[in-house]
Protein backbone atom coordinates (compact mmCIF):
# COMPACT_ATOMS: atom_id res chain seq x y z
CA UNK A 1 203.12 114.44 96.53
CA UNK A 2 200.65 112.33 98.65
CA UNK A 3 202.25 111.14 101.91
CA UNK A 4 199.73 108.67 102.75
CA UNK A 5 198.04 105.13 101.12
CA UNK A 6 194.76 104.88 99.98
CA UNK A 7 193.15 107.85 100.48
CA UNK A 8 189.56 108.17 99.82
CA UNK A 9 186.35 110.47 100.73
CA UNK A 10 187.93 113.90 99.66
CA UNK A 11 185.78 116.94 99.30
CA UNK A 12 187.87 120.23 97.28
CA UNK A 13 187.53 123.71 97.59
CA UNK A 14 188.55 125.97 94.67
CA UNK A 15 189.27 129.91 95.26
CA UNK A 16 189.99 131.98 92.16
CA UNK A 17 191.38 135.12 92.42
CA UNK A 18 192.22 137.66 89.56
CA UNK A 19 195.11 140.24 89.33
CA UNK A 20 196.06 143.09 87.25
CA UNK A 21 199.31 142.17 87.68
CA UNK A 22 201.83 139.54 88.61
CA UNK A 23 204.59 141.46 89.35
CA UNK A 24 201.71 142.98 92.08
CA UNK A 25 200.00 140.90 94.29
CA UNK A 26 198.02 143.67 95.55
CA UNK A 27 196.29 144.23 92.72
CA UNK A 28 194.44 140.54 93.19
CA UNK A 29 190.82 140.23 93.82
CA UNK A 30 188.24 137.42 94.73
CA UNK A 31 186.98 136.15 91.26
CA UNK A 32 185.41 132.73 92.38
CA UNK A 33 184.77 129.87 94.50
CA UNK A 34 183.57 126.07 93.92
CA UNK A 35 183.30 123.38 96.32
CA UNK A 36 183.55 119.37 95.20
CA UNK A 37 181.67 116.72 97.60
CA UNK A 38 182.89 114.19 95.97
CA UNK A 39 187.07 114.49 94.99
CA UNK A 40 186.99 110.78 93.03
CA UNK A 41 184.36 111.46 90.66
CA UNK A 42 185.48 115.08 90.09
CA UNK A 43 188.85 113.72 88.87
CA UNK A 44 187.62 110.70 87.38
CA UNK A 45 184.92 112.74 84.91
CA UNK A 46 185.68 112.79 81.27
CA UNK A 47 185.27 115.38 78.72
CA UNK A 48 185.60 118.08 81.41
CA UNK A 49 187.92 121.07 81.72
CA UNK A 50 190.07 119.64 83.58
CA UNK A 51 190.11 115.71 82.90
CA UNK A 52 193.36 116.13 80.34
CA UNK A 53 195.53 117.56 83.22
CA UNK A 54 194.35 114.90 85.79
CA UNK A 55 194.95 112.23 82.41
CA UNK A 56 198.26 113.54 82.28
CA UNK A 57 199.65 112.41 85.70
CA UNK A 58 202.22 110.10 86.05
CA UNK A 59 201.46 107.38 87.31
CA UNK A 60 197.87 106.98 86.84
CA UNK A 61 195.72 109.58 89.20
CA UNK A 62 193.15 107.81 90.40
CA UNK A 63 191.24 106.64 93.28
CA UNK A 64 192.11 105.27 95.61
CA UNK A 65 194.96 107.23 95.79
CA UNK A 66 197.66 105.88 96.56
CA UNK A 67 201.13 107.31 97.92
CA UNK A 68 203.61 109.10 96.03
CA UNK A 69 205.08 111.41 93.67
CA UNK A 70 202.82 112.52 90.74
CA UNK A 71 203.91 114.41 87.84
CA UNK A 72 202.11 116.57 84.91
CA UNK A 73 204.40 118.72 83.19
CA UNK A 74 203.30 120.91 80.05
CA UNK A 75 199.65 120.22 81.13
CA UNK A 76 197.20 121.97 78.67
CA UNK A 77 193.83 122.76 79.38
CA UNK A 78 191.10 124.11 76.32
CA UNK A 79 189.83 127.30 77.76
CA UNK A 80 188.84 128.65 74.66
CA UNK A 81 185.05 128.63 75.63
CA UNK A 82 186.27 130.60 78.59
CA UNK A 83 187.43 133.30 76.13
CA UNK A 84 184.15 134.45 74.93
CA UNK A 85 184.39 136.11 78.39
CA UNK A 86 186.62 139.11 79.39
CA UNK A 87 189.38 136.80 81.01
CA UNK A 88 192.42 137.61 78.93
CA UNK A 89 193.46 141.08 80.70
CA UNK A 90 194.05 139.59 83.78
CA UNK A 91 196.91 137.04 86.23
CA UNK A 92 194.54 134.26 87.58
CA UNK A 93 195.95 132.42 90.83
CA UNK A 94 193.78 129.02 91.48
CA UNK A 95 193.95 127.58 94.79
CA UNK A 96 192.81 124.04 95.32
CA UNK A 97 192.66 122.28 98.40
CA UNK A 98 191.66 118.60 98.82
CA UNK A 99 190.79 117.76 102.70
CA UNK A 100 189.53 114.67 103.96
CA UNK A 101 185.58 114.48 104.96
CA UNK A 102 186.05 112.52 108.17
CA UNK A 103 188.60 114.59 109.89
CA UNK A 104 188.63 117.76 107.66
CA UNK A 105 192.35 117.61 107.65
CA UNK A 106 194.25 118.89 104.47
CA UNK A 107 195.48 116.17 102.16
CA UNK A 108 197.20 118.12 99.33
CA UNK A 109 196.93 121.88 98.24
CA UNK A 110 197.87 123.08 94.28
CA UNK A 111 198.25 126.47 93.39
CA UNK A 112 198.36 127.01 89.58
CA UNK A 113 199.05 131.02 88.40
CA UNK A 114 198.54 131.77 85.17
CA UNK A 115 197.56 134.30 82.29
CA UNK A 116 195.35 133.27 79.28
CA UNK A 117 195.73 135.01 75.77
CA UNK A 118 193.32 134.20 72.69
CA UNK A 119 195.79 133.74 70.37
CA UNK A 120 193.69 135.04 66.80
């Protein structure tokens, strides 16, 4: 949901964390962090990781952007490079949050959870 109208100049902040388990929250640990100066061009990138879920939205995500309700449901990302890497034991929790770069006030936040399993 974005509450206000044509918001532009957004810098994002990504924590991932990794867990043992789900059902345990304790069990979670830092895994990574990114920071994105520029929010427009991040979502507006093709051939990325993540440009099919931001394709997805309904309406159109794009900058400016403008107010209201956005939807992606059954979103799929291809992390199969990812899985040349020992990701697939583990809960990942992915925190984003979008502020803007005058004020440093937060526009939106997302948390996505998930588990990854190669499936061969």
């Amino acid at each position: 949901m974005i509450a206000e109208e044509n918001l532009e100049g957004f810098q994002t902040q990504i924590t991932i964390s990794r867990c043992k388990y789900k059902e345990n929250l304790d069990t979670c640990e830092h895994f990574y962090d990114h920071k994105v100066n520029d929010y427009c061009e991040m979502i507006q990138s093709k051939n990325t990781l993540w440009s099919p879920l931001f394709g997805s939205y309904v309406p159109e995500y794009k900058c400016p952007i403008k107010k209201g309700l956005y939807r992606s449901v059954n979103s799929t990302l291809d992390v199969s490079a990812m899985l040349l890497f020992p990701i697939d034991a583990w809960y990942w929790r992915v925190r984003v949050e979008v502020k803007d770069k005058a004020t440093g006030r937060m526009v939106t936040c997302m948390i996505v959870e998930t588990r990854i399993a190669s499936t061969s």
